[in-house]
C-alpha atoms as a PDB file:
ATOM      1  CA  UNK A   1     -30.770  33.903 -93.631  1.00  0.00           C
ATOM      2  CA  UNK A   2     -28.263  32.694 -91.022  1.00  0.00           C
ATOM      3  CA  UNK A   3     -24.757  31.212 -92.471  1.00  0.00           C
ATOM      4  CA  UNK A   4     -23.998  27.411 -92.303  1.00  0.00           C
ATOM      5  CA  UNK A   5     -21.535  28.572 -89.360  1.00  0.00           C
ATOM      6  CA  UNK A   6     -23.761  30.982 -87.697  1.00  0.00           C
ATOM      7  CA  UNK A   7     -26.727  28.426 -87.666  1.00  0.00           C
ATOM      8  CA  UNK A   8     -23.843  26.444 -85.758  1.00  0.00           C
ATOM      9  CA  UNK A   9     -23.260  28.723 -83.222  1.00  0.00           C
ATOM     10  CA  UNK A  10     -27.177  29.554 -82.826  1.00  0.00           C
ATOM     11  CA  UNK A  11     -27.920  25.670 -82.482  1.00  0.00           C
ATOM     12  CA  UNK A  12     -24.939  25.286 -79.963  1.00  0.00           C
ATOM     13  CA  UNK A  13     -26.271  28.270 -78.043  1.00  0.00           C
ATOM     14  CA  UNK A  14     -29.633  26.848 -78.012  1.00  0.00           C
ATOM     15  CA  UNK A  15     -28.513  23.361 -77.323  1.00  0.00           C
ATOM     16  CA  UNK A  16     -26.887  24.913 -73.955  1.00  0.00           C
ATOM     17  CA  UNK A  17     -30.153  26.997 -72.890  1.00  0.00           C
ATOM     18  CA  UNK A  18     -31.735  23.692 -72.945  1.00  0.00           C
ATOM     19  CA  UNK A  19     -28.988  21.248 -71.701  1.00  0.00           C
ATOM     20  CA  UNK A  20     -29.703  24.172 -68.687  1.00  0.00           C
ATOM     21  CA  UNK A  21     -33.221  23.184 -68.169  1.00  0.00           C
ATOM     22  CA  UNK A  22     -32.554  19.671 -67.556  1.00  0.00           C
ATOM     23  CA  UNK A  23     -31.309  20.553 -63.964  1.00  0.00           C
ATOM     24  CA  UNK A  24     -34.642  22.103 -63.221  1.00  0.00           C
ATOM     25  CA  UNK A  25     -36.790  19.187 -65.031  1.00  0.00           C
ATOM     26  CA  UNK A  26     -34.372  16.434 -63.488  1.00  0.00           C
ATOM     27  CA  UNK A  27     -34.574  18.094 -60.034  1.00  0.00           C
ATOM     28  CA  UNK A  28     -38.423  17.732 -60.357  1.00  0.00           C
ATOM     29  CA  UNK A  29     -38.058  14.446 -61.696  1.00  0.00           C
ATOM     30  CA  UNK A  30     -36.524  12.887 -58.685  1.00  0.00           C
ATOM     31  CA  UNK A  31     -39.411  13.668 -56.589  1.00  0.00           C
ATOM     32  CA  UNK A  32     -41.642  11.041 -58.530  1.00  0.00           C
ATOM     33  CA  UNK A  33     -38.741   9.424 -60.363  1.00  0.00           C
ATOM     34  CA  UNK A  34     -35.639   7.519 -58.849  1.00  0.00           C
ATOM     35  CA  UNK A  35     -32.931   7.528 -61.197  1.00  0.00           C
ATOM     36  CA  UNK A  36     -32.365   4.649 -63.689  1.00  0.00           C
ATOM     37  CA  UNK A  37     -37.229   4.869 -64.619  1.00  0.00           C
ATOM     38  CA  UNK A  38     -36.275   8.033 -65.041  1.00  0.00           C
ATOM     39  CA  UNK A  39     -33.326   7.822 -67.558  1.00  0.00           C
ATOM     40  CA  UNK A  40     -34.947   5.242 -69.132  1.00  0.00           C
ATOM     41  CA  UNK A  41     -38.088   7.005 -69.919  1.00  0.00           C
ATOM     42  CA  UNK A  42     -35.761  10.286 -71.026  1.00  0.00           C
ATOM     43  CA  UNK A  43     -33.566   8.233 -73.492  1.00  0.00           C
ATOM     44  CA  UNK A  44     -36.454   5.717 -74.753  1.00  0.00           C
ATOM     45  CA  UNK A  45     -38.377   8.729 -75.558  1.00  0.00           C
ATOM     46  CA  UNK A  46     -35.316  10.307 -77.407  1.00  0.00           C
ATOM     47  CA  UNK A  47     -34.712   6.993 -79.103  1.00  0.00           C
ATOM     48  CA  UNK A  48     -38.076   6.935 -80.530  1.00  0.00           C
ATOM     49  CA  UNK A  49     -37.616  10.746 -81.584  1.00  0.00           C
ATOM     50  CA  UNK A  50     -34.088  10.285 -83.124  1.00  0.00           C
ATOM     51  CA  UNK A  51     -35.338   7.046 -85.080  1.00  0.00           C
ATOM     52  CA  UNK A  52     -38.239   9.115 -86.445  1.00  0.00           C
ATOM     53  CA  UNK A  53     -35.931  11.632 -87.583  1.00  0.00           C
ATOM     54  CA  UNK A  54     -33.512   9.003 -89.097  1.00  0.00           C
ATOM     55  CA  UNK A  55     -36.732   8.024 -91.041  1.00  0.00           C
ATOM     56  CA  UNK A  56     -37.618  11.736 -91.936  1.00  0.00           C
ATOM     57  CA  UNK A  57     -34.179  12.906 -93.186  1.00  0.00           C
ATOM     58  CA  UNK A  58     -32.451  10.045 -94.588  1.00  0.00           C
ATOM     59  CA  UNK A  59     -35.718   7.710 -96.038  1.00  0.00           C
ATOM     60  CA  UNK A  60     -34.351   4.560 -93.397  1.00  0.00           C
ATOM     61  CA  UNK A  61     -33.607   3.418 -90.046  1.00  0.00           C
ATOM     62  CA  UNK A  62     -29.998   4.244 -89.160  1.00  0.00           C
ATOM     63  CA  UNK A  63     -27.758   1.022 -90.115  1.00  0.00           C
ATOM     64  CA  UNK A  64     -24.087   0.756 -88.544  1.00  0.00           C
ATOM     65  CA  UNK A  65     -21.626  -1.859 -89.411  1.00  0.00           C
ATOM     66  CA  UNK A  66     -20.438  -4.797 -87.028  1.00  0.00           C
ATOM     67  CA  UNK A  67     -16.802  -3.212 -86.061  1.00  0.00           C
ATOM     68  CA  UNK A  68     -19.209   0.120 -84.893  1.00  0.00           C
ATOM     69  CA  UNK A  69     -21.387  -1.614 -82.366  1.00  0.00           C
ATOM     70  CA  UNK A  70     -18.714  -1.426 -79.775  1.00  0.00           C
ATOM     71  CA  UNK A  71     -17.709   2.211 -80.171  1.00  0.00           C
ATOM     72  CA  UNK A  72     -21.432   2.950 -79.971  1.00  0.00           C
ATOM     73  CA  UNK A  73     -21.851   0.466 -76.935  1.00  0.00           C
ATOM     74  CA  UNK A  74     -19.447   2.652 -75.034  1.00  0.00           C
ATOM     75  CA  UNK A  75     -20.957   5.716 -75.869  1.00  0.00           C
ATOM     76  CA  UNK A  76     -24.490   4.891 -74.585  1.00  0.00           C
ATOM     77  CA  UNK A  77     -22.427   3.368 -71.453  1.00  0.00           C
ATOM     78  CA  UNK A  78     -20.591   6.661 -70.686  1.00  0.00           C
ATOM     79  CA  UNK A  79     -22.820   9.427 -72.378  1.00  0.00           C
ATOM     80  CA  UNK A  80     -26.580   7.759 -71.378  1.00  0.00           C
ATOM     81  CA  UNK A  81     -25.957   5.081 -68.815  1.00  0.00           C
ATOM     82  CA  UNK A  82     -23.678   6.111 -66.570  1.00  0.00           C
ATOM     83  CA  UNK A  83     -24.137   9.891 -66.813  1.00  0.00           C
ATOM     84  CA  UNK A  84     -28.395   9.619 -66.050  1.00  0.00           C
ATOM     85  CA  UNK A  85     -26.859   7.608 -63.329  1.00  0.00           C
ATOM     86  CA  UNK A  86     -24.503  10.221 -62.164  1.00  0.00           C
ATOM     87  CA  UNK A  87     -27.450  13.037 -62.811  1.00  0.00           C
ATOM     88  CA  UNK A  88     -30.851  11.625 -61.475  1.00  0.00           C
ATOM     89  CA  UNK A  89     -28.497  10.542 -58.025  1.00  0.00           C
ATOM     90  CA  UNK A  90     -26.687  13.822 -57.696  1.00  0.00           C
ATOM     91  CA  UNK A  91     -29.767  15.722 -58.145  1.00  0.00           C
ATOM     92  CA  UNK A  92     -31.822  14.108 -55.368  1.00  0.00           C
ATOM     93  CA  UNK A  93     -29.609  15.875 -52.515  1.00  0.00           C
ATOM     94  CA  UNK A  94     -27.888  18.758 -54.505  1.00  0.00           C
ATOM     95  CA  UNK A  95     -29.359  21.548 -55.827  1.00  0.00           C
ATOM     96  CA  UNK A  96     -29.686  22.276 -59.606  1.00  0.00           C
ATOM     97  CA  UNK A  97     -27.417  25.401 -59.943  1.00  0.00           C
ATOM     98  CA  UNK A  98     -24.917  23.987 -57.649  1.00  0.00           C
ATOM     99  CA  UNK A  99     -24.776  20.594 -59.848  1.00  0.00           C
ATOM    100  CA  UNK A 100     -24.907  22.830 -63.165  1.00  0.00           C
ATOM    101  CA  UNK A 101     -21.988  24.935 -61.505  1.00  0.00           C
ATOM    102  CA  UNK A 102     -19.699  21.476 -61.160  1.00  0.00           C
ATOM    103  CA  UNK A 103     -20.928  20.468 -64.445  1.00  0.00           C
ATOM    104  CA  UNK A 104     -19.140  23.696 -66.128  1.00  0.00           C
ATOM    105  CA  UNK A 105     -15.740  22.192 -65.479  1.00  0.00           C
ATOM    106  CA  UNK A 106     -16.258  19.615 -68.216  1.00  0.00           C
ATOM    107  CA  UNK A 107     -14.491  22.072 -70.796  1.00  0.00           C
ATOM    108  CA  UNK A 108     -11.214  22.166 -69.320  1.00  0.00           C
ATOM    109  CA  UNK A 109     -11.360  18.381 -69.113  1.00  0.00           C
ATOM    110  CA  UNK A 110     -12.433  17.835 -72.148  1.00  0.00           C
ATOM    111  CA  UNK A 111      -9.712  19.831 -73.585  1.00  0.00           C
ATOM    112  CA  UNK A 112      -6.855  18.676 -70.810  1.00  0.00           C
ATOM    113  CA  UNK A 113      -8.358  15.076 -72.516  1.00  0.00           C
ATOM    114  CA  UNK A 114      -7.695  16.269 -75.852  1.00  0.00           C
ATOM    115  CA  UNK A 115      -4.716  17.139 -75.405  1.00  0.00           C
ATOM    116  CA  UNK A 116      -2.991  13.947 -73.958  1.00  0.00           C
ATOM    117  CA  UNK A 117      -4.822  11.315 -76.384  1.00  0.00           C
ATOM    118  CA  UNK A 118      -5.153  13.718 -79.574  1.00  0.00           C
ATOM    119  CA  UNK A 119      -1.745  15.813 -79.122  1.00  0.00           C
ATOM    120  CA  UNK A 120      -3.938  19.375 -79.195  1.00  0.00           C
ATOM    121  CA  UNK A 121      -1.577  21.879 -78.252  1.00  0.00           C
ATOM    122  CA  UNK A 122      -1.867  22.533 -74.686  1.00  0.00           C
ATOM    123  CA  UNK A 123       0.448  25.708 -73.635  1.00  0.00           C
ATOM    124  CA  UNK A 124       1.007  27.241 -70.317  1.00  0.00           C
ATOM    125  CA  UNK A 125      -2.006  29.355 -70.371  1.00  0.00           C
ATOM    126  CA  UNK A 126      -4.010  26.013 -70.223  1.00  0.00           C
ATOM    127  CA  UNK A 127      -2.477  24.456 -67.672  1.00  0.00           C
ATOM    128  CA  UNK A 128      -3.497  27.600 -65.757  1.00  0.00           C
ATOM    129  CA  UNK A 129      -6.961  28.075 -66.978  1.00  0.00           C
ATOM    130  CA  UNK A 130      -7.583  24.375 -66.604  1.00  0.00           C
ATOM    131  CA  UNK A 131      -6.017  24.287 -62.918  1.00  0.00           C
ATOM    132  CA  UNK A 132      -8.390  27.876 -61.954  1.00  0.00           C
ATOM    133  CA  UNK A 133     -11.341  25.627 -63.924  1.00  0.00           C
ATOM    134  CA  UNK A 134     -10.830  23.231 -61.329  1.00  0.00           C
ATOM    135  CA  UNK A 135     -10.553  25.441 -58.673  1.00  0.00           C
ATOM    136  CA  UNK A 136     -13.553  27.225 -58.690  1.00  0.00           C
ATOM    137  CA  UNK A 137     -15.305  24.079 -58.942  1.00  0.00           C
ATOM    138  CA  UNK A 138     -13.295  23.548 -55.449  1.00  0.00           C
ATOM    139  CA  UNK A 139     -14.824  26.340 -54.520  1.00  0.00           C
ATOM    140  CA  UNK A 140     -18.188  25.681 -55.287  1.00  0.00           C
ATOM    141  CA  UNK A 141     -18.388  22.399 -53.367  1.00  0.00           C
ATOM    142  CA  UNK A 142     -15.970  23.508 -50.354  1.00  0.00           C
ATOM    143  CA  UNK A 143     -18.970  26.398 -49.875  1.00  0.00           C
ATOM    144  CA  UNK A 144     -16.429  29.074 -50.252  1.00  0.00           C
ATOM    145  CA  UNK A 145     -13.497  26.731 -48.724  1.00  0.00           C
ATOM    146  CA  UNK A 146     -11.735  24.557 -50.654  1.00  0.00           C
ATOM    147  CA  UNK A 147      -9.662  23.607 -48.101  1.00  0.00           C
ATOM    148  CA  UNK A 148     -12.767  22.329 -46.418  1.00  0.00           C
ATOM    149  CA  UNK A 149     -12.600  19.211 -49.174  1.00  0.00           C
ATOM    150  CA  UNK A 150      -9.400  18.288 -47.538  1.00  0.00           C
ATOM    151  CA  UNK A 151     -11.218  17.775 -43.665  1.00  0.00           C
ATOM    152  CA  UNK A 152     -14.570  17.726 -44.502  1.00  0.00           C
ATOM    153  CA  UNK A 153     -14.765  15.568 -47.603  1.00  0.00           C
ATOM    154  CA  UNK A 154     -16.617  15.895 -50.326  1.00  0.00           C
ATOM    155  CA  UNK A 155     -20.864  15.781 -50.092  1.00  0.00           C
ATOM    156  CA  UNK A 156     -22.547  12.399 -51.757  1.00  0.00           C
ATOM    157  CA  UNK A 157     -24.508  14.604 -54.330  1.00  0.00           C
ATOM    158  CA  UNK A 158     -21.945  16.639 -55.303  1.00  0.00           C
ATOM    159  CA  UNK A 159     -19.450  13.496 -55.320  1.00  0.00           C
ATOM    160  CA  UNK A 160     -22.258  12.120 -58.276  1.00  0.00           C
ATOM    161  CA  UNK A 161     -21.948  15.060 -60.278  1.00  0.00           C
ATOM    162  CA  UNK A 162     -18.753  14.387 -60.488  1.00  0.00           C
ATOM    163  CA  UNK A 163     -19.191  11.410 -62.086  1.00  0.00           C
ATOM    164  CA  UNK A 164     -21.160  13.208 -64.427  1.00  0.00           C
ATOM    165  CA  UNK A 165     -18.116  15.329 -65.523  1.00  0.00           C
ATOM    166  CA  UNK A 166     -16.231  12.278 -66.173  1.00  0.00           C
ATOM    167  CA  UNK A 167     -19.213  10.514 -68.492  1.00  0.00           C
ATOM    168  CA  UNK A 168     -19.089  13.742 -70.318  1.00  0.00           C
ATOM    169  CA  UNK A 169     -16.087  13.970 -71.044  1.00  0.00           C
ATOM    170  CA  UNK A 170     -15.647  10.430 -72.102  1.00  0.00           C
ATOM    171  CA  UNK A 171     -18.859  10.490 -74.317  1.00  0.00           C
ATOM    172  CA  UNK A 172     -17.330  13.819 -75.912  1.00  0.00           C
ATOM    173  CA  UNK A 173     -13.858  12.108 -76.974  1.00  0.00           C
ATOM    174  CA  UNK A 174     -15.481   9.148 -77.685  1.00  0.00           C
ATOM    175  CA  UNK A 175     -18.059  10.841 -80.108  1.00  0.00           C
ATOM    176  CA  UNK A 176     -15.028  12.278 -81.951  1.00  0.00           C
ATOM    177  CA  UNK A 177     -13.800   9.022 -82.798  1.00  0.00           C
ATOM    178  CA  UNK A 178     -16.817   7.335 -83.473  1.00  0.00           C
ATOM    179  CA  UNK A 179     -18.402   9.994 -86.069  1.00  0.00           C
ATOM    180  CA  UNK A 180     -14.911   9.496 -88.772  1.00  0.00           C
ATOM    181  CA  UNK A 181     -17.030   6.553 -89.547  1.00  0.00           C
ATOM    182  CA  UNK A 182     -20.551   7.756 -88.889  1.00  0.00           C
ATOM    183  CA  UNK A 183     -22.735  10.699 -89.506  1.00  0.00           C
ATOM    184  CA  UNK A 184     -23.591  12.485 -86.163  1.00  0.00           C
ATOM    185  CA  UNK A 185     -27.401  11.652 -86.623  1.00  0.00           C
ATOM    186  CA  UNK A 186     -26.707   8.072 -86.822  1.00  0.00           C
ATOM    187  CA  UNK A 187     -24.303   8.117 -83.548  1.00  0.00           C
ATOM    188  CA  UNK A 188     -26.637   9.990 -81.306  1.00  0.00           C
ATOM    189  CA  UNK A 189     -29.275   7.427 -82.693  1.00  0.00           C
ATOM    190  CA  UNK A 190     -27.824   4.484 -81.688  1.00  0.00           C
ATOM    191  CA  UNK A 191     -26.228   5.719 -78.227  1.00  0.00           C
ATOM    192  CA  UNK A 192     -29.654   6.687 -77.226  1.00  0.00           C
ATOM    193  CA  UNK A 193     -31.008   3.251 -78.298  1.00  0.00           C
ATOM    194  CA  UNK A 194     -27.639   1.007 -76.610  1.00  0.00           C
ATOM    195  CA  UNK A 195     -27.782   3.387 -74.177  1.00  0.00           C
ATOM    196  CA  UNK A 196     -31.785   2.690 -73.236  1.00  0.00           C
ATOM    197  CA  UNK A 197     -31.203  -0.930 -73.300  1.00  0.00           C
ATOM    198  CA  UNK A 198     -28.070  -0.850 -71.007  1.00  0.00           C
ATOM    199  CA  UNK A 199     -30.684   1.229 -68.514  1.00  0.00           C
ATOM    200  CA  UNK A 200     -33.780  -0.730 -68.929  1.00  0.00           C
ATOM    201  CA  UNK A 201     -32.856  -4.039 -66.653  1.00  0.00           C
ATOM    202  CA  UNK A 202     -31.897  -1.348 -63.367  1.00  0.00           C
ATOM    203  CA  UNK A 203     -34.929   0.952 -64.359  1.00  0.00           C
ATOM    204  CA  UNK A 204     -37.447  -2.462 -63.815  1.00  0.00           C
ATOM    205  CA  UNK A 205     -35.779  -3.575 -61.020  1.00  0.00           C
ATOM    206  CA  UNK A 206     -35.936  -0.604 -59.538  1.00  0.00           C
ATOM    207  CA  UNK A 207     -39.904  -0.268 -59.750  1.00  0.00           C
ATOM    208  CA  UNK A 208     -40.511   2.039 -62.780  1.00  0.00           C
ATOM    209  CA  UNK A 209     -43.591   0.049 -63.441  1.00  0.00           C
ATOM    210  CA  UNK A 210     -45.406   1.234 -59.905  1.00  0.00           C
ATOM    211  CA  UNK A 211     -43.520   5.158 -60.352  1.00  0.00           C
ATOM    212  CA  UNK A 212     -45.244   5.695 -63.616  1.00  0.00           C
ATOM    213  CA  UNK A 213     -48.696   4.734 -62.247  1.00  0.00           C
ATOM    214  CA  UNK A 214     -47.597   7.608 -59.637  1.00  0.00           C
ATOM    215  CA  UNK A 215     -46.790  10.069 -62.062  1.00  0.00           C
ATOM    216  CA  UNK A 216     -47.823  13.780 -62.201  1.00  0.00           C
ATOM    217  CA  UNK A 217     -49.070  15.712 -65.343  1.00  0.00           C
ATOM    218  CA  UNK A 218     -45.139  17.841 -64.466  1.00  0.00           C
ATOM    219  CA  UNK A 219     -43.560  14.583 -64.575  1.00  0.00           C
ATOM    220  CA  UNK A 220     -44.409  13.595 -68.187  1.00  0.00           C
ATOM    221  CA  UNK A 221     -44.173  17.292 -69.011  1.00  0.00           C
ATOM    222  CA  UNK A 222     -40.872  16.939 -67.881  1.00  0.00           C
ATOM    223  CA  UNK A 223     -39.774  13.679 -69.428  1.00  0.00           C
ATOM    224  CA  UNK A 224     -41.046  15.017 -72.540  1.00  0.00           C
ATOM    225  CA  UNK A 225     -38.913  18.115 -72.469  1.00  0.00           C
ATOM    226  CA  UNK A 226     -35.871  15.768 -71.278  1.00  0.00           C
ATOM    227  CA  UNK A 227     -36.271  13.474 -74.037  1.00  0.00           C
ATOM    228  CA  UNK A 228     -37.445  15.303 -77.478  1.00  0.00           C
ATOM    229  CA  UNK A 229     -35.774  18.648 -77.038  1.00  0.00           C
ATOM    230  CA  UNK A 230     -32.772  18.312 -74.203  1.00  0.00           C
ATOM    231  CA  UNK A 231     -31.852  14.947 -76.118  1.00  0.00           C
ATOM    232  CA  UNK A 232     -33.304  14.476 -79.356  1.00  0.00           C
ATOM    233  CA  UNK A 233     -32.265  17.616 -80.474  1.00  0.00           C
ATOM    234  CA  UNK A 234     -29.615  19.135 -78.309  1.00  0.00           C
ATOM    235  CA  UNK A 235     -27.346  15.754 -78.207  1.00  0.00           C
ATOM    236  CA  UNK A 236     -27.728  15.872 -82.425  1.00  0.00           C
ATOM    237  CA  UNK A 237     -26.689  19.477 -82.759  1.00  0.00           C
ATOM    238  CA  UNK A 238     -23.559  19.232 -80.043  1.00  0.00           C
ATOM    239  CA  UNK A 239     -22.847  16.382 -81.822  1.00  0.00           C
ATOM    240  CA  UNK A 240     -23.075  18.328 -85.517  1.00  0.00           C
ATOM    241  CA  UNK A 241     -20.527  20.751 -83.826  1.00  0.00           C
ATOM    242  CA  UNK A 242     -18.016  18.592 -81.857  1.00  0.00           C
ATOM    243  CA  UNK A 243     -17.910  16.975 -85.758  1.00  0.00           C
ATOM    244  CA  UNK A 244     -16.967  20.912 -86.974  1.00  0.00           C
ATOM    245  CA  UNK A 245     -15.595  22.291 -84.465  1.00  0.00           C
ATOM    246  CA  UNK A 246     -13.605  19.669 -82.630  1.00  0.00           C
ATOM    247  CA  UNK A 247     -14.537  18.830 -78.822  1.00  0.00           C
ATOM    248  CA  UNK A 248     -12.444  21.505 -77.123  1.00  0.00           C
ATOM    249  CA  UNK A 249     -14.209  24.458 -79.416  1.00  0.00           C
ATOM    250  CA  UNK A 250     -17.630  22.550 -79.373  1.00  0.00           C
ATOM    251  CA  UNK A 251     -17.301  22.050 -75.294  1.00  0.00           C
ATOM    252  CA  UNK A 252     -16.356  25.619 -74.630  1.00  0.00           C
ATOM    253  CA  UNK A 253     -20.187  26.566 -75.246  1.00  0.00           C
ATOM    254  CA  UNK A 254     -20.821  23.655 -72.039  1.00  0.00           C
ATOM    255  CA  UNK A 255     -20.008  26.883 -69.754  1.00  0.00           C
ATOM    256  CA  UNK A 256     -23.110  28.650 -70.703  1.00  0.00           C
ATOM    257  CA  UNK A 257     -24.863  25.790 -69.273  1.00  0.00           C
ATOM    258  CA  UNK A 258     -24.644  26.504 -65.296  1.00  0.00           C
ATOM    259  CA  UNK A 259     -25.545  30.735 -66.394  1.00  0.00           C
ATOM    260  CA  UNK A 260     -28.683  29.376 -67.783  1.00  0.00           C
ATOM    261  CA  UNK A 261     -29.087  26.959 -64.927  1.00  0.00           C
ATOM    262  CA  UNK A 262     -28.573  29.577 -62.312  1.00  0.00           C
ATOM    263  CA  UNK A 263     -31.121  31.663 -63.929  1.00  0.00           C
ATOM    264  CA  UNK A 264     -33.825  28.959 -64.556  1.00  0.00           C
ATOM    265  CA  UNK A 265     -33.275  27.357 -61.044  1.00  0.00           C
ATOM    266  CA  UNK A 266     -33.934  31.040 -59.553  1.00  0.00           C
ATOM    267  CA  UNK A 267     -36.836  32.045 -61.589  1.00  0.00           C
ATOM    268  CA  UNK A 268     -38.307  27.970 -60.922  1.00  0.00           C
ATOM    269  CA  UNK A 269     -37.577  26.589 -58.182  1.00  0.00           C
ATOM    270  CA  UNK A 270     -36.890  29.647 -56.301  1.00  0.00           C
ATOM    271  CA  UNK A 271     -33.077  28.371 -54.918  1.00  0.00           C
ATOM    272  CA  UNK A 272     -31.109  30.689 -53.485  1.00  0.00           C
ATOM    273  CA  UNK A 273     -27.559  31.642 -55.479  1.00  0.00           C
ATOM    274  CA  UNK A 274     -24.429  32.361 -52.427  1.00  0.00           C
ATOM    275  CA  UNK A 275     -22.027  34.194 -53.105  1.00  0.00           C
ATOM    276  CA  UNK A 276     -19.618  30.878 -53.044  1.00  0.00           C
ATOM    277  CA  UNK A 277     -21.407  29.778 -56.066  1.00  0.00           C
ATOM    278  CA  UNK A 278     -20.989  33.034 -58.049  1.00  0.00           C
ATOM    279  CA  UNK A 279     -17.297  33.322 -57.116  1.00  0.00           C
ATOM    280  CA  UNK A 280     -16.605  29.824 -57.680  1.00  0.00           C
ATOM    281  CA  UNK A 281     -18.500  30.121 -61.084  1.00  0.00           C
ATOM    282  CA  UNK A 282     -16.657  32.692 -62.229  1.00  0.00           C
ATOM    283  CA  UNK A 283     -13.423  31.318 -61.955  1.00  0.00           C
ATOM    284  CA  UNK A 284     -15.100  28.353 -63.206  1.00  0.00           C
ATOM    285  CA  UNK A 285     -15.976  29.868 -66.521  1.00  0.00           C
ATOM    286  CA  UNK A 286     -12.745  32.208 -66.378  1.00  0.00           C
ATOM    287  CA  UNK A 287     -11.134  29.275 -66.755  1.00  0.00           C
ATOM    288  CA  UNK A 288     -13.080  27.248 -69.434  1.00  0.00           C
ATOM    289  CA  UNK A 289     -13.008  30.321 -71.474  1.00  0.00           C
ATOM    290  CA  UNK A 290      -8.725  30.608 -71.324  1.00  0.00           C
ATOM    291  CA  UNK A 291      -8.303  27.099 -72.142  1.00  0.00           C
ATOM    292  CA  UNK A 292     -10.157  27.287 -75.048  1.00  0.00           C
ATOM    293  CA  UNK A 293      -9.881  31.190 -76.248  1.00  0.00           C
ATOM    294  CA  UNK A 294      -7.060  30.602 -79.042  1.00  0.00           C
END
């Protein structure tokens, strides 16, 4: 029998394998999908999942208090709505490892976040892990040449995952204030279910009602995947350990993400990885790992 804190570590783990997927079923997604039917469908599907298990584990629908509507307003703004935004976008023109590879520099935000608006101690070997965090991410979208960001500018897709790494990060700190109040069930729960409703009015004006009549057997496969296990399941446990662990030692496991991304987006979709993107990772999650190893 696993420990309370090994079953942690396993669901954290496990929560990144399939947080690494999502690359690979968004990036098929966007083929049928544009973005806001598609985040709709991902986090009405979770909703329905997470209220079920509400039901399941508790005996009632999650209730919240009038003061916590707002807190959980602004995560389903950051964490749902804007970052399926951010993802679906970014993923039409970028490829999945590439995104997955930006993504990994949400760590040393998170924790260069933390560290300003909680006090965490933030030494010198942070500043430098967070600053090498950052520049392999350079790296990654420069092609090998960060100094190509500075002529060249920065690509569209890559510019929207991005924005994803700023979502993140904001859903992250926000989660850590909303959950002194409320159990982390109840706050994925109810971001998932704001955050659906926020989506919904762009997702029908956007034609979701004519995209799911053109939907493929992968597609639902796909939304499924996104929705009960990438969501349901891997938002609540993240959540679970963020409520532990703290963000900074919860996000730390976010750099596993773009190694199972990598992988999956080779084996799946057959995309090539350059040696930009495996230098540039490195540093990446050289970086991530310093800021948060003590």
């Amino acid at each position: 029998m696993l420990s309370k804190k090994s079953l942690l570590y396993f669901q954290l783990v496990l929560s990144m394998f399939l947080w690494g997927g999502t690359w690979i079923a968004g990036r098929v997604l966007v083929h049928t999908f544009s973005p806001m039917p598609a985040a709709f469908l991902r986090f009405f599907l979770a909703s329905l999942f997470l209220l079920l298990m509400c039901r399941t584990i508790q005996g009632s629908f999650p209730s919240i208090k009038r003061q916590q509507v707002l807190p959980l307003l602004f995560l389903g703004g950051t964490g749902i709505f804007l970052y399926s935004w951010f993802f679906f976008t970014g993923l039409q023109t970028t490829p999945a490892g590439r995104a997955a590879l930006i993504v990994a520099c949400i760590p040393a935000c998170i924790a260069a976040a933390s560290a300003l608006l909680y006090k965490e101690r933030f030494s010198k070997l942070r500043v430098f892990s967070t600053l090498l965090a950052l520049a392999g991410v350079a790296v990654v979208i420069g092609d090998g040449n960060p100094l190509a960001l500075l002529t060249g500018g920065i690509k569209a897709g890559d510019l929207y995952i991005l924005g994803c790494v700023v979502s993140w990060t904001a859903y992250s700190l926000g989660g850590r204030s909303v959950m002194r109040s409320i159990n982390p069930l109840c706050a994925v729960t109810w971001s998932c279910v704001f955050g659906s409703l926020l989506v919904l009015p762009p997702a029908l004006a956007s034609g979701m009602a004519e995209e799911i009549l053109e939907a493929r057997f992968i597609d639902w496969f796909c939304v499924a995947y996104l929705g009960v296990l990438a969501t349901g399941l891997a938002y609540l446990w993240y959540y679970r350990a963020i409520q532990s662990l703290g963000p900074s030692r919860a996000g730390i496991f976010i750099n596993l993400v773009p190694v199972f991304a990598l992988a999956l987006s080779a084996m799946l979709l057959g995309e090539e990885v350059h040696l930009s993107l495996r230098a540039g990772g490195a540093m990446v999650i050289t970086g991530v790992y310093l800021t948060n190893r003590a």
